[in-house]
Protein backbone atom coordinates (compact mmCIF):
# COMPACT_ATOMS: atom_id res chain seq x y z
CA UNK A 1 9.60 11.00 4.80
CA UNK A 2 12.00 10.85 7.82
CA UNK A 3 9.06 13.34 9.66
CA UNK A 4 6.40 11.03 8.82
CA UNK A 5 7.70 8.29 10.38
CA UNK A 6 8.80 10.25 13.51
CA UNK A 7 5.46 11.65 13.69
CA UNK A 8 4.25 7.94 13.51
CA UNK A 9 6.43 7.56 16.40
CA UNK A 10 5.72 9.95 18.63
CA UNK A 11 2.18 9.88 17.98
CA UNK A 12 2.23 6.61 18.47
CA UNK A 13 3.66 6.60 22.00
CA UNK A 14 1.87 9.19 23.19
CA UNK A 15 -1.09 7.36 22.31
CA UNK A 16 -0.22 4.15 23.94
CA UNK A 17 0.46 6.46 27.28
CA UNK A 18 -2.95 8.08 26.88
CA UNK A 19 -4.49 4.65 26.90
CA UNK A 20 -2.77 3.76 29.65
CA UNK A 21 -3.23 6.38 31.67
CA UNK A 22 -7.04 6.44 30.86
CA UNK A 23 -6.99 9.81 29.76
CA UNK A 24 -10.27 10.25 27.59
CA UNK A 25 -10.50 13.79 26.57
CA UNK A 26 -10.52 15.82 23.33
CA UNK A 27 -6.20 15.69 23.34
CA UNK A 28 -6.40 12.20 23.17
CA UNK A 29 -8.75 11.81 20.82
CA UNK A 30 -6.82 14.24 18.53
CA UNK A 31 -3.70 11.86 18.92
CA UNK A 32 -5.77 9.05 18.24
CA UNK A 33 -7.25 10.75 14.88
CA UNK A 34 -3.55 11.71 13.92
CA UNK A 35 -2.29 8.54 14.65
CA UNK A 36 -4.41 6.67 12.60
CA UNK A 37 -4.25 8.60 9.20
CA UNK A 38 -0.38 8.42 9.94
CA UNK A 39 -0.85 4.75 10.05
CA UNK A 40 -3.18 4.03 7.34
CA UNK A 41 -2.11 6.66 4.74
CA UNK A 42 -5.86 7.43 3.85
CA UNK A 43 -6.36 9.67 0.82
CA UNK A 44 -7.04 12.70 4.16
CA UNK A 45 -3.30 12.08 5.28
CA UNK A 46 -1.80 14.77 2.35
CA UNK A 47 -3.65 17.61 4.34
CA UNK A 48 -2.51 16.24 7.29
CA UNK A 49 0.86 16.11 6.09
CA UNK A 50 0.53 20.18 4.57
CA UNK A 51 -0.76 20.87 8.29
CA UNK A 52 1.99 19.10 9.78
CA UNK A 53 4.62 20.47 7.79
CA UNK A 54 3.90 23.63 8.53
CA UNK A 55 3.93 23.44 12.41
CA UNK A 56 7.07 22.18 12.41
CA UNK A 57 8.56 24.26 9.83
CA UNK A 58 7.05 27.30 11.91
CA UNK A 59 7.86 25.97 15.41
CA UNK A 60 11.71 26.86 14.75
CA UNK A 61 10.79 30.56 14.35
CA UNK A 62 8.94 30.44 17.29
């Protein structure tokens, strides 16, 4: 859970930059659609979640 939310977080700010920046582009549009099935918990967020998971678990080994 503690991910989640800092997921929620970051994607979250770096959405609110993008807007206010006015950067329209396919980056922000992927933070956008991140952001919101981290907000609304939509029945797409598990896969999300699996996806998630595993960049971060594999970003360490990196």
């Amino acid at each position: 859970m503690s991910f989640s939310i800092s997921a929620l977080v970051f994607f979250g700010l770096l959405m609110a930059m993008l807007v206010r920046s006015k950067a329209l582009g396919a980056g922000s549009a992927v933070v956008a659609v991140l952001f919101g099935f981290y907000l609304s918990r939509t029945g797409a967020a598990a896969p999300i979640d699996q996806v998630m998971a595993a960049i971060s678990h594999a970003i360490p080994s990196l």
